[in-house]
C-alpha atoms as a PDB file:
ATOM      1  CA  UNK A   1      -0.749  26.122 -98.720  1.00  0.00           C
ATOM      2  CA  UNK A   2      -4.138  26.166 -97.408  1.00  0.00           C
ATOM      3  CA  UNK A   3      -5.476  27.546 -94.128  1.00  0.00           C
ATOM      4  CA  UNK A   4      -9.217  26.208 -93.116  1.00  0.00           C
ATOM      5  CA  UNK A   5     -11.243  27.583 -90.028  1.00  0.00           C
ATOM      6  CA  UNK A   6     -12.675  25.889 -87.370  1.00  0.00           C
ATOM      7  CA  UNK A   7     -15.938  26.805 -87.186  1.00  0.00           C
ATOM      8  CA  UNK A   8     -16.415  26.778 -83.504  1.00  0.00           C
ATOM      9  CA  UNK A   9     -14.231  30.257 -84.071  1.00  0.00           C
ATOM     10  CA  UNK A  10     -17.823  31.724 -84.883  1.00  0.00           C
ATOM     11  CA  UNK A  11     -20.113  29.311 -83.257  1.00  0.00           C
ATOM     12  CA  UNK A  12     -22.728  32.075 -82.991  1.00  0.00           C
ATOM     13  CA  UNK A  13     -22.954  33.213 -86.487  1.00  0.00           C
ATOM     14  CA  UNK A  14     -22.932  29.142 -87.673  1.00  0.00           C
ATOM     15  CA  UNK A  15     -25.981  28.504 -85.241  1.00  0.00           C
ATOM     16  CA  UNK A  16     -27.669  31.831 -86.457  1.00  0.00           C
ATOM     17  CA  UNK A  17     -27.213  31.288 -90.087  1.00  0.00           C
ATOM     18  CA  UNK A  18     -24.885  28.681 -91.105  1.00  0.00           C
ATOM     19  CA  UNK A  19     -24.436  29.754 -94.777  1.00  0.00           C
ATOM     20  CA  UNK A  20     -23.480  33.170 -93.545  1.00  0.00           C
ATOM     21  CA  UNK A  21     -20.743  31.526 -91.268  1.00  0.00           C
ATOM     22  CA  UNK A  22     -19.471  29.958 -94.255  1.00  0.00           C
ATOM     23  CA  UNK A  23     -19.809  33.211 -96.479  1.00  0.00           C
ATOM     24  CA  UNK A  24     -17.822  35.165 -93.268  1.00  0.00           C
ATOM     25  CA  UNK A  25     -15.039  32.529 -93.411  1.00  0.00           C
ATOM     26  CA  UNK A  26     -14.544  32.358 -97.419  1.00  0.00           C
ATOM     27  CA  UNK A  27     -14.485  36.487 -97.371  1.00  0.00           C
ATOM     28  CA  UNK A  28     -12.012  35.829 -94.484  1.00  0.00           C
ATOM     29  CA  UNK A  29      -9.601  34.760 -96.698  1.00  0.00           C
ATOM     30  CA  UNK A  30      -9.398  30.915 -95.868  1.00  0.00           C
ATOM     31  CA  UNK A  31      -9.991  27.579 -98.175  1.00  0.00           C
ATOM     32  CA  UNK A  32     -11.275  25.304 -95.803  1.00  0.00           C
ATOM     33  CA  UNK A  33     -12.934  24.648 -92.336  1.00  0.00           C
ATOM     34  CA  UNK A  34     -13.642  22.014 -89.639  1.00  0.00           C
ATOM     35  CA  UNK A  35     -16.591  21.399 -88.657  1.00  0.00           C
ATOM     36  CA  UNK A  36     -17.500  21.877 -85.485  1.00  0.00           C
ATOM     37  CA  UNK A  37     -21.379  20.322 -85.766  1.00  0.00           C
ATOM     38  CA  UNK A  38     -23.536  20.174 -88.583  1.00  0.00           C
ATOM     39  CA  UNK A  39     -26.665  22.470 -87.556  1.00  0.00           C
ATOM     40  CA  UNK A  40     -28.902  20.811 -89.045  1.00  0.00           C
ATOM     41  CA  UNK A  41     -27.220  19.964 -92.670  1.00  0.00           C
ATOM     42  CA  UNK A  42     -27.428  16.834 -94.486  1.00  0.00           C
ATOM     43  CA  UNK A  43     -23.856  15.698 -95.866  1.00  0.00           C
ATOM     44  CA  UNK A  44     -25.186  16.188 -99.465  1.00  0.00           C
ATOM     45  CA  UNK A  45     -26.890  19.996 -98.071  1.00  0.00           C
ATOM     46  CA  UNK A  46     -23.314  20.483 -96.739  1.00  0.00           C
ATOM     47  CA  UNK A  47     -21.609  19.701-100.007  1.00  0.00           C
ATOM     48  CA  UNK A  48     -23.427  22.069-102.027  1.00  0.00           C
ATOM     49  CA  UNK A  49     -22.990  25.229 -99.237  1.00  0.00           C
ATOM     50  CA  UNK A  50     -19.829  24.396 -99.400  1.00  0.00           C
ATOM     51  CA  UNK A  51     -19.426  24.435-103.276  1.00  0.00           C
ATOM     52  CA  UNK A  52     -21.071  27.538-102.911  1.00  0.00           C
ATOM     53  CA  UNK A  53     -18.349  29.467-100.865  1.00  0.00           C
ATOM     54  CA  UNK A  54     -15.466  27.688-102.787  1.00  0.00           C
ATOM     55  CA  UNK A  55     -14.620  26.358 -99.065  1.00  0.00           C
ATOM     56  CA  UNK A  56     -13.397  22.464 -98.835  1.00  0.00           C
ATOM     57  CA  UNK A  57     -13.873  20.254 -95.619  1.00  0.00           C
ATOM     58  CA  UNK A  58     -10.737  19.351 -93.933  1.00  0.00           C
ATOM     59  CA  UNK A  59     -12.116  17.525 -91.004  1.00  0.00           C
ATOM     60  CA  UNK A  60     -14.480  17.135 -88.059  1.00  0.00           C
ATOM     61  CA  UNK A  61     -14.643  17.399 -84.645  1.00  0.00           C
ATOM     62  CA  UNK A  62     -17.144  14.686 -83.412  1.00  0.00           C
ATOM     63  CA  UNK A  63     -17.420  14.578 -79.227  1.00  0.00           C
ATOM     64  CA  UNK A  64     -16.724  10.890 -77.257  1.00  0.00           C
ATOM     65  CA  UNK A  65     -20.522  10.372 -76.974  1.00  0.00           C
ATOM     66  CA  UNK A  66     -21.241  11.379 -80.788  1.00  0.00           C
ATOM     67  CA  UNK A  67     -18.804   9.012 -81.792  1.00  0.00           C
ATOM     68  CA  UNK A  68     -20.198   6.289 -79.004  1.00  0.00           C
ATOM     69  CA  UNK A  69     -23.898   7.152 -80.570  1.00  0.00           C
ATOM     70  CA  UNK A  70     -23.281   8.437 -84.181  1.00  0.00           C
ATOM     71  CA  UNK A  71     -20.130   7.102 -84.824  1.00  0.00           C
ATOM     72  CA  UNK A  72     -21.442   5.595 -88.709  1.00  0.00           C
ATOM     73  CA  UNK A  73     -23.364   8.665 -89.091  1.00  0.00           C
ATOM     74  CA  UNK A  74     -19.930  10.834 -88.924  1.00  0.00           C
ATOM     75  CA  UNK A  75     -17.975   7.976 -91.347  1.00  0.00           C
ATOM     76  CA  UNK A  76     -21.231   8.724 -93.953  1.00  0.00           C
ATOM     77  CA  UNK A  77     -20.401  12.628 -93.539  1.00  0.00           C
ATOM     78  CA  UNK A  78     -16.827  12.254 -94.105  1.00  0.00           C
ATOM     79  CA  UNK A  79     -17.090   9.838 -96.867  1.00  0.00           C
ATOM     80  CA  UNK A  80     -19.752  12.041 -98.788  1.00  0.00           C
ATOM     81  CA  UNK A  81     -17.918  15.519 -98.508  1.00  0.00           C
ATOM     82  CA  UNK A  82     -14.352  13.444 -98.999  1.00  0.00           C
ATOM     83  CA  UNK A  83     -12.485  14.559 -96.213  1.00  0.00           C
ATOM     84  CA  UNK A  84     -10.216  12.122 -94.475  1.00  0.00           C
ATOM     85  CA  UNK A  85      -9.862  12.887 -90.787  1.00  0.00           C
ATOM     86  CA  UNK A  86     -12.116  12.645 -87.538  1.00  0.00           C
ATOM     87  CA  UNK A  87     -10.973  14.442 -83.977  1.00  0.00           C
ATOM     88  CA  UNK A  88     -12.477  13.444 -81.092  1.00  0.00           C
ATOM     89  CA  UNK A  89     -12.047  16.776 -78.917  1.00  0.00           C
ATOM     90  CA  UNK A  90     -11.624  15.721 -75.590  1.00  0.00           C
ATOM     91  CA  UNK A  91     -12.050  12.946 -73.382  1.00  0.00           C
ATOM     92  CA  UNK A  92     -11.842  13.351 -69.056  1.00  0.00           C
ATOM     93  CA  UNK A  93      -8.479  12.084 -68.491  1.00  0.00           C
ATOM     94  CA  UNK A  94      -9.506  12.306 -64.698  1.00  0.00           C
ATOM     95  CA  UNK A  95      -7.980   8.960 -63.393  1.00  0.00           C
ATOM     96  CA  UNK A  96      -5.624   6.487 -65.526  1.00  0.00           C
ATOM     97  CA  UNK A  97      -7.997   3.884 -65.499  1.00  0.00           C
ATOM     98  CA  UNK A  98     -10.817   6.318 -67.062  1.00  0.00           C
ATOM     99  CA  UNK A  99      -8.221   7.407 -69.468  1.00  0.00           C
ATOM    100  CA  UNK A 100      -7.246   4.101 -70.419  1.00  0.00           C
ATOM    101  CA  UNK A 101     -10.693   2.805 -71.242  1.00  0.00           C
ATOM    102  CA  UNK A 102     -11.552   5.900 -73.505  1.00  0.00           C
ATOM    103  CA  UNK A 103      -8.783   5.516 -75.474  1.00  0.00           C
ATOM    104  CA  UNK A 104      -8.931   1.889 -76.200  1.00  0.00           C
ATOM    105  CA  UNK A 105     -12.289   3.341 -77.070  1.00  0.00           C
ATOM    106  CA  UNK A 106     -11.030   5.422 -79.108  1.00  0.00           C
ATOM    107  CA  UNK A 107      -8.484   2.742 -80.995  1.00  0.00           C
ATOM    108  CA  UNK A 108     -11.412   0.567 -82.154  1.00  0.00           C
ATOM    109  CA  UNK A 109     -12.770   3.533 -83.456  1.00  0.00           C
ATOM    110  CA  UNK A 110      -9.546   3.988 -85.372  1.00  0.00           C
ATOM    111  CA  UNK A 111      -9.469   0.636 -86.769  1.00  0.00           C
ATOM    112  CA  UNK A 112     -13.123   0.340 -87.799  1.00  0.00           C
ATOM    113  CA  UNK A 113     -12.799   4.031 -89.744  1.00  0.00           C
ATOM    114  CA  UNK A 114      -8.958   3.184 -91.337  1.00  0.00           C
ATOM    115  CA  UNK A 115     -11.491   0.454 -93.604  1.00  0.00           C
ATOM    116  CA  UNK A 116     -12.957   3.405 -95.390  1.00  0.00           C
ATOM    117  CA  UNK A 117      -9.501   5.669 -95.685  1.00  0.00           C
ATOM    118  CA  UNK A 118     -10.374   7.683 -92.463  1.00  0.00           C
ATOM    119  CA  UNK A 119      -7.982   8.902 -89.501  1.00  0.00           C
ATOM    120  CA  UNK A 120      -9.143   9.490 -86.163  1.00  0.00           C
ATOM    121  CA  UNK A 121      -7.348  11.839 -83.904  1.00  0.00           C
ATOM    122  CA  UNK A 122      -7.704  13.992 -80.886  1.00  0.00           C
ATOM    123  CA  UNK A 123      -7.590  17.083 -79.722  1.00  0.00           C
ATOM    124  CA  UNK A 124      -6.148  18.109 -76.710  1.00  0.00           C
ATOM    125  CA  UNK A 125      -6.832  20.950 -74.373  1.00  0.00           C
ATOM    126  CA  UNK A 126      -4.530  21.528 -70.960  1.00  0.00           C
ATOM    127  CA  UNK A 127      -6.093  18.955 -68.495  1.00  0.00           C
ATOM    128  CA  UNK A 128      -4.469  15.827 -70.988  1.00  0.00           C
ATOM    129  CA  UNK A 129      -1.280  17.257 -69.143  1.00  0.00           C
ATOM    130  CA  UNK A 130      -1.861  15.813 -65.417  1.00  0.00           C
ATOM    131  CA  UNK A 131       0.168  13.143 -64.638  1.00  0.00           C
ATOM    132  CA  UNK A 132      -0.747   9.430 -63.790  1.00  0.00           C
ATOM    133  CA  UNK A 133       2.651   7.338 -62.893  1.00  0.00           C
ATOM    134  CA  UNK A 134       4.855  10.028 -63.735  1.00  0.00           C
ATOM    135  CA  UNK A 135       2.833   9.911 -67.789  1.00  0.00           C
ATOM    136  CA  UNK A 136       1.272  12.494 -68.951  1.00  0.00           C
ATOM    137  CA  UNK A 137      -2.433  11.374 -69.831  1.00  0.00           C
ATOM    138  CA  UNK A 138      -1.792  12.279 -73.089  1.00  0.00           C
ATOM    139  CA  UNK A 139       0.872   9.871 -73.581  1.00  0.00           C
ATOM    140  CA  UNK A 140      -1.425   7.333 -71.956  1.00  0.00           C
ATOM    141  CA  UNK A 141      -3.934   8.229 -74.297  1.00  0.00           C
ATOM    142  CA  UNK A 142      -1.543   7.940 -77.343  1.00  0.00           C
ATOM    143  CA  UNK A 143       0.385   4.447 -76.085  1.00  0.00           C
ATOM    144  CA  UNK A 144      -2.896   3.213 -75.761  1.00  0.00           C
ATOM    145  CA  UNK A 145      -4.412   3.669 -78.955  1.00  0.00           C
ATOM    146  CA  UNK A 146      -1.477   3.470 -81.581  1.00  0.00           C
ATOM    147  CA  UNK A 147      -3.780   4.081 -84.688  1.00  0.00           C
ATOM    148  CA  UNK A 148      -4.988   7.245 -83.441  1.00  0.00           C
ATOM    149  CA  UNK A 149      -3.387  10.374 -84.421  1.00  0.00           C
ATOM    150  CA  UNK A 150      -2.491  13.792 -82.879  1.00  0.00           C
ATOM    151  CA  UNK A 151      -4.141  17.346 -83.435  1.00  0.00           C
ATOM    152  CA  UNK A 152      -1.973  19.383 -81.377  1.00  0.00           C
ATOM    153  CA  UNK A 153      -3.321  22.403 -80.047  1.00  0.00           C
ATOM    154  CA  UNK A 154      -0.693  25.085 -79.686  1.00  0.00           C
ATOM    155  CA  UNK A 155      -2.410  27.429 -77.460  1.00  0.00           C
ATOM    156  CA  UNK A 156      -3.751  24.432 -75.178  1.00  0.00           C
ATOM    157  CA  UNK A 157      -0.315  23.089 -74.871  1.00  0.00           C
ATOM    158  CA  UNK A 158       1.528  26.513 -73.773  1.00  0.00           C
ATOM    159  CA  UNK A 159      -1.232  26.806 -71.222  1.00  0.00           C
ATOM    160  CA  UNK A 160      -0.419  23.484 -69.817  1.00  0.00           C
ATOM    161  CA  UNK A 161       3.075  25.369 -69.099  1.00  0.00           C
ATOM    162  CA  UNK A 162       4.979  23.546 -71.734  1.00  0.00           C
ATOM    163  CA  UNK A 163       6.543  24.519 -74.943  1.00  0.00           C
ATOM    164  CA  UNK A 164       4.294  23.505 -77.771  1.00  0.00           C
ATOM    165  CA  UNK A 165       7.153  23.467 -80.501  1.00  0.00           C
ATOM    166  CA  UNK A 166       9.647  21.524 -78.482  1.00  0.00           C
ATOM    167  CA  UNK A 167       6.639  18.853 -77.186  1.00  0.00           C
ATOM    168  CA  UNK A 168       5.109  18.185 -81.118  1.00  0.00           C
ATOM    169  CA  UNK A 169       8.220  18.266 -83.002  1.00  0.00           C
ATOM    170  CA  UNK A 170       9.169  14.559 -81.765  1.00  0.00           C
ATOM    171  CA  UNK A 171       5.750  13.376 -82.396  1.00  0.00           C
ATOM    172  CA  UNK A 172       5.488  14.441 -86.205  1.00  0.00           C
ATOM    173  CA  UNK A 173       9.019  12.719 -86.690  1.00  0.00           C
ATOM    174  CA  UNK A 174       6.919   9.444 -85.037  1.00  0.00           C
ATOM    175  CA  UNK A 175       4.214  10.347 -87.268  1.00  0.00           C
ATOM    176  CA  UNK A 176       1.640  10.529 -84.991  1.00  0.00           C
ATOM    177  CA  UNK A 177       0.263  14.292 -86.256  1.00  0.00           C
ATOM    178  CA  UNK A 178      -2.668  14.699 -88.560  1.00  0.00           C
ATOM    179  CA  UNK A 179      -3.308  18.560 -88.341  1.00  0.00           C
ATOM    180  CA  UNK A 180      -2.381  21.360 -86.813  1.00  0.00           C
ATOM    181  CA  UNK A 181      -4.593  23.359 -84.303  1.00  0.00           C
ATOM    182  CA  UNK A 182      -2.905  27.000 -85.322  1.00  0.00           C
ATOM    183  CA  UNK A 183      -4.283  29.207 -81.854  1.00  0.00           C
ATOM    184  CA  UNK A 184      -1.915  32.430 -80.351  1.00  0.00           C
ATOM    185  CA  UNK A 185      -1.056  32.663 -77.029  1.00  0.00           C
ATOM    186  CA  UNK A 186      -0.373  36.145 -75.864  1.00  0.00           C
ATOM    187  CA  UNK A 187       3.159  37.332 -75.154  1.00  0.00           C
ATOM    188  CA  UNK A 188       2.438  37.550 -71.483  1.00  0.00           C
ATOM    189  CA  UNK A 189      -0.807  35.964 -69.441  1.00  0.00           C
ATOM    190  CA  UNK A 190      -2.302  33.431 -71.289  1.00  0.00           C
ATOM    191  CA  UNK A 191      -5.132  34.916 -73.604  1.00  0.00           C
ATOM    192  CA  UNK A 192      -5.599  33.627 -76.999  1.00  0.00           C
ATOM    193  CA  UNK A 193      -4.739  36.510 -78.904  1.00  0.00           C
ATOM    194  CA  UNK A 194      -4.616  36.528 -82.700  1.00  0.00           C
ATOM    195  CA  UNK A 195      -1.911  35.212 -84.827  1.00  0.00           C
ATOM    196  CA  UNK A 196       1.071  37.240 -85.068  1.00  0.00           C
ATOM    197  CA  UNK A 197       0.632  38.605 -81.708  1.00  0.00           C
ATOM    198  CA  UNK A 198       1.895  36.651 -79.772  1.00  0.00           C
ATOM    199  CA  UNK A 199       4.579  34.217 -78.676  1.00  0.00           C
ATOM    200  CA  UNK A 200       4.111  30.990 -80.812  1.00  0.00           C
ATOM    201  CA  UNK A 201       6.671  29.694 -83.374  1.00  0.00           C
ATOM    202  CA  UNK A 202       4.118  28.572 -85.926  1.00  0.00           C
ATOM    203  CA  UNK A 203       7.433  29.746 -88.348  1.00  0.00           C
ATOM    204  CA  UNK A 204       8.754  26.630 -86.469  1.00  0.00           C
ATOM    205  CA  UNK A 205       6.207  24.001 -86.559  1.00  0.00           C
ATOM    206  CA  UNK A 206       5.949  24.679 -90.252  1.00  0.00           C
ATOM    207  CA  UNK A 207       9.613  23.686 -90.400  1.00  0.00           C
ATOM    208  CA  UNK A 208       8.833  20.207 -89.421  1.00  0.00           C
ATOM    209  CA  UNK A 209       5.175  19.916 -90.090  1.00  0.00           C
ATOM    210  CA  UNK A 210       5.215  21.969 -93.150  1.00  0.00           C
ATOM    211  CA  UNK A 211       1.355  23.368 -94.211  1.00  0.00           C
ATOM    212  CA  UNK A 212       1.951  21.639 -97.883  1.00  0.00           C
ATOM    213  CA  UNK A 213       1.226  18.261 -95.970  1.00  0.00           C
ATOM    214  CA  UNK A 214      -0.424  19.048 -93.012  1.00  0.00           C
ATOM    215  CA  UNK A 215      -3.745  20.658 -92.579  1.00  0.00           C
ATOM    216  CA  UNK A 216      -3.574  23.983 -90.617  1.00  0.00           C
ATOM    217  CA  UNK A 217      -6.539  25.122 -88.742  1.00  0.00           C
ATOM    218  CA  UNK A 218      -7.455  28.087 -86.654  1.00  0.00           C
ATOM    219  CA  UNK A 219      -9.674  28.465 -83.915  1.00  0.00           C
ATOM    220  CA  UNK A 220      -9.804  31.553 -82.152  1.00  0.00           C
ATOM    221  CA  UNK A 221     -11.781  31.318 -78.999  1.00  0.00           C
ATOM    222  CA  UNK A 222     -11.401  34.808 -77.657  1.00  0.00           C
ATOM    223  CA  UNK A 223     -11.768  38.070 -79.396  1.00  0.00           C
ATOM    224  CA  UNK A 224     -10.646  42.030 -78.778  1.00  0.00           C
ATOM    225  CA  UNK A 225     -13.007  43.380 -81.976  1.00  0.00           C
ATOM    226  CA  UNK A 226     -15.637  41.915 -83.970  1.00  0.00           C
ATOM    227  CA  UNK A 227     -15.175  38.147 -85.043  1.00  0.00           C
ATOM    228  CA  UNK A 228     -14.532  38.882 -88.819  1.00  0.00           C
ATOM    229  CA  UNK A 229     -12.198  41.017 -87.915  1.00  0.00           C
ATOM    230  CA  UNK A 230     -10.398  38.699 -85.671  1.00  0.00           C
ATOM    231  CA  UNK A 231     -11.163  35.467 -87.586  1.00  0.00           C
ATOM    232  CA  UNK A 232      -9.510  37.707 -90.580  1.00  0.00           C
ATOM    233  CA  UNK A 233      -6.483  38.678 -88.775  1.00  0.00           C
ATOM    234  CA  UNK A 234      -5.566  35.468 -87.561  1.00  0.00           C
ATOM    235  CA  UNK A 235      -5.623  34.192 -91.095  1.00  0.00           C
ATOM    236  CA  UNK A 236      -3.319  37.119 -92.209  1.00  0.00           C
ATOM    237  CA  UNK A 237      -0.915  36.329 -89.503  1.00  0.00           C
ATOM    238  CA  UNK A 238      -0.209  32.460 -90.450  1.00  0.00           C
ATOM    239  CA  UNK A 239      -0.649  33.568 -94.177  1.00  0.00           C
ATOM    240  CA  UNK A 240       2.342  35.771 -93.521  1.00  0.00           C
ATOM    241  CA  UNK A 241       4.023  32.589 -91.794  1.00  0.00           C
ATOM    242  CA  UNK A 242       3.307  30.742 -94.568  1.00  0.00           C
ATOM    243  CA  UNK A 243       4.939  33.459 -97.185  1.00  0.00           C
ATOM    244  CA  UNK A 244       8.168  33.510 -95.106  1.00  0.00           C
ATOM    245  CA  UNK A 245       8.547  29.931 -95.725  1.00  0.00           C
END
């Protein structure tokens, strides 16, 4: 049962000296990452840092305008280091209408990549949880483009004010998940704290997205010691998780 990094996590290090991001996550403990840009790489540079850490690609995040821009340039990527799945990371969701039109965008993206074995999903944060007709934007977002899947972020979804277990657990069983966004959410407030800290059932979400078929991935976006430290405890925490299965 494999645990991968995002790699925004350590953003800093990876723009400093990407191989020693990669060599932070592998002594970290974990067996994959997402990518979170490419800083500078070629696919076939990527491949061979990658090799070189024994880390595997799970997946990408790509922005709305890289994939407007770059969108064949991120299929190429994904089809050279082999990994199957493409998250957009965010779109406005500040009217219906604007919501709408991104995610039809969004579908067509969906359709072109399914010709080469790729899934495209998205990422939420807490804005996708305003409502437009009584709908969360989300569920605009995902009625609107049926061939895009869903990488739930736990954290983001608590924040919104709304149980993250109870709110995914209906959407795996439509099969609308791709991957799990593994982030804590402290026991009270609402800092991202690492795993095992706080309140989240990952135990839970394993139960009906279990880690042997879904891709789990941390991001930790806020830190109380160094980041290899806290990169490292997080993995320890869902590692644990994953043990009590």
């Amino acid at each position: 049962m494999d645990i991968s990094l995002q790699l925004y996590s350590i953003k800093e290090e990876a723009q400093d000296n990407f191989a020693g991001a990669l060599e932070l996550t592998e002594k970290a403990g974990y067996q994959g990452v997402e990518f979170a840009g490419y800083f500078g790489n070629s696919p076939e540079q990527m491949k061979t840092l990658l090799a070189k850490y024994h880390l595997k690609a799970v997946s990408t995040h790509a922005g709305f305008e890289r994939l407007q821009k770059a969108f064949d340039e991120e299929i190429k990527y994904a089809v050279t280091l082999g990994y199957k799945l493409i998250v957009c990371p965010g779109i406005k969701c500040d009217t219906k209408e604007n919501t709408v039109k991104d995610a039809q965008f969004l579908e067509s993206c969906a359709k072109e990549a399914a010709k080469k074995g790729i899934t495209i999903g998205y990422h939420n944060h807490s804005h996708e949880y305003v409502k437009f007709d009584g709908k969360y934007a989300l569920e605009i977002l995902l009625e609107t483009a049926p061939s895009v899947k869903f990488e739930p972020d736990l954290f983001w979804i608590a924040n919104a004010g709304i149980d993250p277990i109870d709110y995914i657990r209906p959407l795996a069983k439509a099969g609308r998940i791709c991957a799990i966004h593994a982030k804590e959410m402290a026991k009270t407030g609402k800092e991202n704290v690492y795993i095992g800290e706080g309140k989240i059932d990952f135990k839970a979400a394993a139960g009906f997205c279990p880690p042997s078929q879904y891709p789990y991935i941390i991001e930790q976006e806020e830190f109380h010691s160094d980041h290899f430290d806290g990169i490292a405890k997080s993995y320890k925490g869902l590692r644990k998780v994953f043990d009590s299965l």
